[in-house]
PDB file of N, CA and C in Angstrom:
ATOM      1  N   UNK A   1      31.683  57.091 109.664  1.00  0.00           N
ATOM      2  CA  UNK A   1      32.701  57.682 110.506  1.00  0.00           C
ATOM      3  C   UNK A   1      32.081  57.891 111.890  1.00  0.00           C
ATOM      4  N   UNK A   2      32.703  57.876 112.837  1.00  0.00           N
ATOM      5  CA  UNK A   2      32.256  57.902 114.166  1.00  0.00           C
ATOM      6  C   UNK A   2      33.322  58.684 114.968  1.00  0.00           C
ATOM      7  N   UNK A   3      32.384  59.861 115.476  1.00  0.00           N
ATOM      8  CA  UNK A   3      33.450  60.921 116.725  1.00  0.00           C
ATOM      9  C   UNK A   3      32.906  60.592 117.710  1.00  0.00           C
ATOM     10  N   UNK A   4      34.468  60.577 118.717  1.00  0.00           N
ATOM     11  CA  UNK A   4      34.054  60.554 120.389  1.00  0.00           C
ATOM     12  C   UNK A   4      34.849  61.906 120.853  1.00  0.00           C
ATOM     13  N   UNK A   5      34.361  62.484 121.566  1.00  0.00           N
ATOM     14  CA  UNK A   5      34.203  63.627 122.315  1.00  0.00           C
ATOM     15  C   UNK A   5      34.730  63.053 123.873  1.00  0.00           C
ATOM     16  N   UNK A   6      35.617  64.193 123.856  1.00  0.00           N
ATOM     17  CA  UNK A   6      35.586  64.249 125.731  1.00  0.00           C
ATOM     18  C   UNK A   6      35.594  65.720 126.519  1.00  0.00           C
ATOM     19  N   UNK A   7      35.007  65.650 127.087  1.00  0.00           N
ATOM     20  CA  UNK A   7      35.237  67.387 127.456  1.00  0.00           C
ATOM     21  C   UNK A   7      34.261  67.722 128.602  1.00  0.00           C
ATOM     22  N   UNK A   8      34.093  68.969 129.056  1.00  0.00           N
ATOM     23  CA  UNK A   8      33.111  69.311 129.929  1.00  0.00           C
ATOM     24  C   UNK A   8      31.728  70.413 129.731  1.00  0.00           C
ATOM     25  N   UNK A   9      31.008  70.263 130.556  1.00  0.00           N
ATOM     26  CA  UNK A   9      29.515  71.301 129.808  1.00  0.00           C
ATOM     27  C   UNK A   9      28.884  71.291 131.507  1.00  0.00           C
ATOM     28  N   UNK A  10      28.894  72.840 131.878  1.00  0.00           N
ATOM     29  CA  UNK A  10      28.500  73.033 132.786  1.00  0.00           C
ATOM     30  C   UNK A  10      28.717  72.441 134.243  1.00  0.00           C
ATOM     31  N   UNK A  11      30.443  71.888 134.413  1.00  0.00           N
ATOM     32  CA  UNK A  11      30.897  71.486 135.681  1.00  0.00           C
ATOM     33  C   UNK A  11      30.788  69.779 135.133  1.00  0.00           C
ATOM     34  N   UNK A  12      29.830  69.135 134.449  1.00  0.00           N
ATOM     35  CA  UNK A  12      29.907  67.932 134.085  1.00  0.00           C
ATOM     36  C   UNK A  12      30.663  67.514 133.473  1.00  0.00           C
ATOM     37  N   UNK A  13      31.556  66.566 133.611  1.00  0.00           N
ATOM     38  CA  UNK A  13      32.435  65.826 132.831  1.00  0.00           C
ATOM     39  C   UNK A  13      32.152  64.567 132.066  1.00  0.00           C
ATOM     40  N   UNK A  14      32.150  64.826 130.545  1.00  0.00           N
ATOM     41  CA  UNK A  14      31.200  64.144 129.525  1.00  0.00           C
ATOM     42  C   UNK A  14      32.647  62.945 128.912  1.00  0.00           C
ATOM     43  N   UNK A  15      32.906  61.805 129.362  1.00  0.00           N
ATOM     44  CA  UNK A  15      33.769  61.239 128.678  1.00  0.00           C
ATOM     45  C   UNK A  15      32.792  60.084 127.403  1.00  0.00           C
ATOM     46  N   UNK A  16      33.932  59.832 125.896  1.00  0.00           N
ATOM     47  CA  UNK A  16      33.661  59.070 125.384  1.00  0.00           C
ATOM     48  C   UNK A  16      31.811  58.781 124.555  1.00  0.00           C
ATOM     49  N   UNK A  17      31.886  60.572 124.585  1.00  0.00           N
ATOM     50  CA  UNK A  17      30.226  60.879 124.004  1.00  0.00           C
ATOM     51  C   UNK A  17      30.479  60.627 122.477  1.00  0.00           C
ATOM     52  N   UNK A  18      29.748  59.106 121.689  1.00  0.00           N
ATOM     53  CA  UNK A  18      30.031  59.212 120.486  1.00  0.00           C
ATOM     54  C   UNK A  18      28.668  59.374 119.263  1.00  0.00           C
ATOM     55  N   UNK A  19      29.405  60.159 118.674  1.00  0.00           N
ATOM     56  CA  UNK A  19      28.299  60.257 117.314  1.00  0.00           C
ATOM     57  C   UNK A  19      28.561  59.834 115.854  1.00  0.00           C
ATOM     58  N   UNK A  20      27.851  59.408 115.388  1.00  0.00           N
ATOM     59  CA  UNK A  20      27.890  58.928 114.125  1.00  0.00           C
ATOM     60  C   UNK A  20      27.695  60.225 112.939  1.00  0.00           C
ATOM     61  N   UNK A  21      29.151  60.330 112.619  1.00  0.00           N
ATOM     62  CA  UNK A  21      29.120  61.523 111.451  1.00  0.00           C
ATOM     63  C   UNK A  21      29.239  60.808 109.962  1.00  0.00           C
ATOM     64  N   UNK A  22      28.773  61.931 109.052  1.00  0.00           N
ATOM     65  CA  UNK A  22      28.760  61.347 107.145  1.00  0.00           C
ATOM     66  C   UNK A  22      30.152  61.780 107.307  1.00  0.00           C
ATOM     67  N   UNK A  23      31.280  62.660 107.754  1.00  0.00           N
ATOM     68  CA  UNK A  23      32.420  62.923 107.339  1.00  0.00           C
ATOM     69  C   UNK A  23      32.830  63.947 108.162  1.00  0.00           C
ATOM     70  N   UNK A  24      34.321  63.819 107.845  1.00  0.00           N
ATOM     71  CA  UNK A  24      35.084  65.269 108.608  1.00  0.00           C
ATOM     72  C   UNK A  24      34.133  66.272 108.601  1.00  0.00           C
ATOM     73  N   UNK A  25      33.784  66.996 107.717  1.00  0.00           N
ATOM     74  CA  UNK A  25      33.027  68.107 107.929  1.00  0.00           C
ATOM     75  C   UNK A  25      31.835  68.405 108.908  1.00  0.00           C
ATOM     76  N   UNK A  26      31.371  67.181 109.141  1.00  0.00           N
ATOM     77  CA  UNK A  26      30.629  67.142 109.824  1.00  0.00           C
ATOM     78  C   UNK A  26      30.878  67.265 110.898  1.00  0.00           C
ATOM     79  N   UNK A  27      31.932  66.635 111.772  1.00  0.00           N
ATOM     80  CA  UNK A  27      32.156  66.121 112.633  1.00  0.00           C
ATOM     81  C   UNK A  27      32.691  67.805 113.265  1.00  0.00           C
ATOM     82  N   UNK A  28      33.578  68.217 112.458  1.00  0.00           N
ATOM     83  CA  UNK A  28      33.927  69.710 112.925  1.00  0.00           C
ATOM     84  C   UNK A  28      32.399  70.324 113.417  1.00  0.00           C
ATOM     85  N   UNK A  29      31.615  70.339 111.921  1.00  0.00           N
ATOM     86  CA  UNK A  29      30.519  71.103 112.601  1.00  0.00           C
ATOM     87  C   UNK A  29      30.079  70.803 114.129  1.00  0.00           C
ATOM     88  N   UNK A  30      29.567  69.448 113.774  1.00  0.00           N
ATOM     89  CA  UNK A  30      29.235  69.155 115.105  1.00  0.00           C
ATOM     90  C   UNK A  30      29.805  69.419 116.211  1.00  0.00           C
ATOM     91  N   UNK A  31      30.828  69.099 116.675  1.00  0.00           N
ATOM     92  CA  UNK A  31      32.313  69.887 117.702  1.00  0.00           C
ATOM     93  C   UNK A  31      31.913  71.607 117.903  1.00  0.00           C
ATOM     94  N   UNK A  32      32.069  72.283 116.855  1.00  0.00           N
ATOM     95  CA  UNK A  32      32.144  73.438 116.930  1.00  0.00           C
ATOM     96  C   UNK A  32      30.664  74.031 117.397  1.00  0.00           C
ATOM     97  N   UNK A  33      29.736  73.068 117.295  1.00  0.00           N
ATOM     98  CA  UNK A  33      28.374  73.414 117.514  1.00  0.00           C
ATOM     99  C   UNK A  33      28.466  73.168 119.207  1.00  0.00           C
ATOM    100  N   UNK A  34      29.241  72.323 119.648  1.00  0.00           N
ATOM    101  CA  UNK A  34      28.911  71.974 121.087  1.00  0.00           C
ATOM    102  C   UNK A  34      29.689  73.027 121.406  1.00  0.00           C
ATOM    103  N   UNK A  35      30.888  73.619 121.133  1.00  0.00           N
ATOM    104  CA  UNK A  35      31.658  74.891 121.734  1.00  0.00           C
ATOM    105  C   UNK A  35      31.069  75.972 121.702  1.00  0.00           C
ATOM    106  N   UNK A  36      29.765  76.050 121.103  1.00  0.00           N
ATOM    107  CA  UNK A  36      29.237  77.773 120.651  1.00  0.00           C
ATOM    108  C   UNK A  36      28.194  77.385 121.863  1.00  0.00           C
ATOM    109  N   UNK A  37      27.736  76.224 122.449  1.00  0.00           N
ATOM    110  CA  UNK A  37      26.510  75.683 123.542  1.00  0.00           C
ATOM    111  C   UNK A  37      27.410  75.954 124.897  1.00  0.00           C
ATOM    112  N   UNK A  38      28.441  75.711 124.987  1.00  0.00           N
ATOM    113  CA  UNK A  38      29.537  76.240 126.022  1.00  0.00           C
ATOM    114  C   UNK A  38      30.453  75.061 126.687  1.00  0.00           C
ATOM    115  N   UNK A  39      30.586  74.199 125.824  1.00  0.00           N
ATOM    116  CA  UNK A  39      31.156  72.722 125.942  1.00  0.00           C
ATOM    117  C   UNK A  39      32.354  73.110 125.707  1.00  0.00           C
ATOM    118  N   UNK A  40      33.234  72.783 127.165  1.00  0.00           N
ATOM    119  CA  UNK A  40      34.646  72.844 126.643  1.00  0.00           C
ATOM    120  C   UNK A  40      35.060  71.457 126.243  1.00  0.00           C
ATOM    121  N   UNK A  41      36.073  71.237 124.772  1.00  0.00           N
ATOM    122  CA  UNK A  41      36.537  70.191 124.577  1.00  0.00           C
ATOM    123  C   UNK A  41      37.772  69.861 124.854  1.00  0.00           C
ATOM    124  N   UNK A  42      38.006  68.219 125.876  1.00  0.00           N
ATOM    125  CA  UNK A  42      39.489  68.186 126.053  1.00  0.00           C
ATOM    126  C   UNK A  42      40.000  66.962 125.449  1.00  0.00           C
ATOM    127  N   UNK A  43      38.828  66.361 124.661  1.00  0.00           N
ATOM    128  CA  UNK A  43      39.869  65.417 123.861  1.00  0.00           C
ATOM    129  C   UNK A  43      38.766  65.009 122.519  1.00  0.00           C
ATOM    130  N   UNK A  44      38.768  65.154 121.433  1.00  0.00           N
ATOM    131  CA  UNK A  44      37.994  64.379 120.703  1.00  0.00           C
ATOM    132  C   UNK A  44      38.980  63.847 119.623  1.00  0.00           C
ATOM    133  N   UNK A  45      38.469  62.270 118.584  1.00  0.00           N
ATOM    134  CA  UNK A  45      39.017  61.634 117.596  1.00  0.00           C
ATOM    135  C   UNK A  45      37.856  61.244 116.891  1.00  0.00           C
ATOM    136  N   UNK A  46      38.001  60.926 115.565  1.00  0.00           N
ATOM    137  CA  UNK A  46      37.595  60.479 114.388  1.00  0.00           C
ATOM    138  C   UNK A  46      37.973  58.606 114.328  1.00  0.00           C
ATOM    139  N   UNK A  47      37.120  58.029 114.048  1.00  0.00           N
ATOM    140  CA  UNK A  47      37.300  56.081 113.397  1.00  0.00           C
ATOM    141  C   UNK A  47      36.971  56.398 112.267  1.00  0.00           C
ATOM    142  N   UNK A  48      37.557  56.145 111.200  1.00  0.00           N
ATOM    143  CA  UNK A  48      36.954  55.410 110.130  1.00  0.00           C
ATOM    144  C   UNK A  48      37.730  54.558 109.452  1.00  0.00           C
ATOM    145  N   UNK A  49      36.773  52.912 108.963  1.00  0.00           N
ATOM    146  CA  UNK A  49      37.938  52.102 108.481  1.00  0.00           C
ATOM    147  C   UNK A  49      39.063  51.753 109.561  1.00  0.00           C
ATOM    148  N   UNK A  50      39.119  51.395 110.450  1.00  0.00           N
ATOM    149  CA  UNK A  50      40.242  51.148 111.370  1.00  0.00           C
ATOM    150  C   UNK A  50      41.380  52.051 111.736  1.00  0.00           C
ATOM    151  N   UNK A  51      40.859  53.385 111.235  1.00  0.00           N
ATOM    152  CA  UNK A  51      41.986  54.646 111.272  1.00  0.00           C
ATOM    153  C   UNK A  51      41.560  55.383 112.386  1.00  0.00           C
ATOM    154  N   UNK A  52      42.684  55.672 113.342  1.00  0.00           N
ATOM    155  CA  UNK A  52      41.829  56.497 114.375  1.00  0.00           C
ATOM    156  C   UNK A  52      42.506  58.063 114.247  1.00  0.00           C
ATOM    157  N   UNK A  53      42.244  59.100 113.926  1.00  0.00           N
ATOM    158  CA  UNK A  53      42.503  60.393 113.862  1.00  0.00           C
ATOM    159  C   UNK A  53      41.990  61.475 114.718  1.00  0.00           C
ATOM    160  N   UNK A  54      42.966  61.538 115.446  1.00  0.00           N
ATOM    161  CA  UNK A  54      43.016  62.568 116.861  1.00  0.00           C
ATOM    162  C   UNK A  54      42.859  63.924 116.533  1.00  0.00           C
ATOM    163  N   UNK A  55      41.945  64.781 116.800  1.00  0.00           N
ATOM    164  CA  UNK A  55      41.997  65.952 116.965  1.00  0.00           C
ATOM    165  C   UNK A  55      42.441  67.036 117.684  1.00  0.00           C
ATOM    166  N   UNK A  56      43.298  67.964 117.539  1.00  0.00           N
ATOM    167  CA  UNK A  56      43.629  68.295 119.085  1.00  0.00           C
ATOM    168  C   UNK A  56      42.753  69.954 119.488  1.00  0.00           C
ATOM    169  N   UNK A  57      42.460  69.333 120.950  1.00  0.00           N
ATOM    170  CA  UNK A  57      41.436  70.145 121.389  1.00  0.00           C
ATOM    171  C   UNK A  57      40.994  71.836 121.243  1.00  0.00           C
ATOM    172  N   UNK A  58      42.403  72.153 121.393  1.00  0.00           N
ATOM    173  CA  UNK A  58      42.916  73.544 121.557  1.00  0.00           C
ATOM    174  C   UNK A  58      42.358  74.224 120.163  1.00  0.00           C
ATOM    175  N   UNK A  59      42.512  73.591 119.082  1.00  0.00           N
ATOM    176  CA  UNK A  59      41.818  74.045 117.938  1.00  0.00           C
ATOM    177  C   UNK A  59      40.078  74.315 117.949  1.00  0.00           C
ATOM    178  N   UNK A  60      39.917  74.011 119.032  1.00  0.00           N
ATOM    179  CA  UNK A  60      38.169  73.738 119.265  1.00  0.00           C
ATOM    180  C   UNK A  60      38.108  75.061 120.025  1.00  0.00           C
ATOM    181  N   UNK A  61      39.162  75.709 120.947  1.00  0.00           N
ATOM    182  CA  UNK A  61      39.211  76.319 121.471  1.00  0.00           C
ATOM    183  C   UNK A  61      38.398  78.375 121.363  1.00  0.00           C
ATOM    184  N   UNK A  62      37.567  78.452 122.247  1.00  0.00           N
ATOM    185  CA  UNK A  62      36.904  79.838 121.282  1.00  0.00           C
ATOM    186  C   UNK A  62      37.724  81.099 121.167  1.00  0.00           C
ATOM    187  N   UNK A  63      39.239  80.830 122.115  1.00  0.00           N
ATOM    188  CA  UNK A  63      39.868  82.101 122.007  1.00  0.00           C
ATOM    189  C   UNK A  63      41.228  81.602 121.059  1.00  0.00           C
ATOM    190  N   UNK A  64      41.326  80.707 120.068  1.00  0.00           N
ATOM    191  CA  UNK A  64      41.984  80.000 119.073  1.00  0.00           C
ATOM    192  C   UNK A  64      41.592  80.778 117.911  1.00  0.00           C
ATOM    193  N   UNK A  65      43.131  81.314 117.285  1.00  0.00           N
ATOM    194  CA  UNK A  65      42.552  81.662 115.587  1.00  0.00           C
ATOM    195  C   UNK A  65      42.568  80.975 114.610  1.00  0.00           C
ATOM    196  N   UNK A  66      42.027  81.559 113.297  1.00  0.00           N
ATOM    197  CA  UNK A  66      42.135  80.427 112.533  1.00  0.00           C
ATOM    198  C   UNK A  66      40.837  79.621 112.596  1.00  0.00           C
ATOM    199  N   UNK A  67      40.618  78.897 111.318  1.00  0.00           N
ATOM    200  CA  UNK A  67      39.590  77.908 111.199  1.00  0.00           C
ATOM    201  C   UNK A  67      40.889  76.597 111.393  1.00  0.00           C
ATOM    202  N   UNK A  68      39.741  75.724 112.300  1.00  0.00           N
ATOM    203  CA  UNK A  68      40.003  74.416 112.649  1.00  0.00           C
ATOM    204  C   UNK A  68      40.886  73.584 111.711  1.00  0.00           C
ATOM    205  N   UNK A  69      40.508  73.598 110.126  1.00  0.00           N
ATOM    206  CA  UNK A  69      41.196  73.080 109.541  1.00  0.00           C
ATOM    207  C   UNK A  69      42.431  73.458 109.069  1.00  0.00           C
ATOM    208  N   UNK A  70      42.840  74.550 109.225  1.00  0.00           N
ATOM    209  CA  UNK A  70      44.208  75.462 108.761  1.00  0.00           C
ATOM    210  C   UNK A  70      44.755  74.845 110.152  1.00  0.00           C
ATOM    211  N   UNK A  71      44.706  74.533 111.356  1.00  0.00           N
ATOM    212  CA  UNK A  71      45.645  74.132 112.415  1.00  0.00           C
ATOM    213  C   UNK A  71      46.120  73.042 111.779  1.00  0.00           C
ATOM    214  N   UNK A  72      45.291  72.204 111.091  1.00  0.00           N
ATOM    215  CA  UNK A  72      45.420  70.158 111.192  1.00  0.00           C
ATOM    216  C   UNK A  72      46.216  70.215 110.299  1.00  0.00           C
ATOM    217  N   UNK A  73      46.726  71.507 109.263  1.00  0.00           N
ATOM    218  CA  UNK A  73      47.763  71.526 108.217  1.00  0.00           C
ATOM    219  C   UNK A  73      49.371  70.941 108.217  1.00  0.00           C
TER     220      UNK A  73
END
């Protein structure tokens, strides 16, 4: 599975930063790990298998309730 990230970190604007995740779970972690570093996210998606699955940002968000996955419900 492979996430691309778009977002900003310290005035820099980071487009199309991708990482190679084992799975969803990961991929949250990872996300949620760059938001606790102070990375705002304004766009990230998931590939796997030719499937592309959009995340939406606002769930990444630190003043957002709820865990990430109760939004994607």
């Amino acid at each position: 599975m492979i996430l691309i990230v778009e977002g900003t970190l310290r005035g820099v604007g980071w487009t199309s930063f991708t990482c190679p995740v084992a799975d969803a779970i990961a991929a949250f972690d990872l996300i949620t790990s760059y938001v606790a570093r102070g990375f705002q996210i304004n766009h990230a998606k998931m590939f796997e298998r030719g499937l592309q699955i959009d995340l939406p940002a606002e769930i990444f968000s630190p003043h957002s309730e709820g865990c990430p996955f109760e939004s994607l419900r």
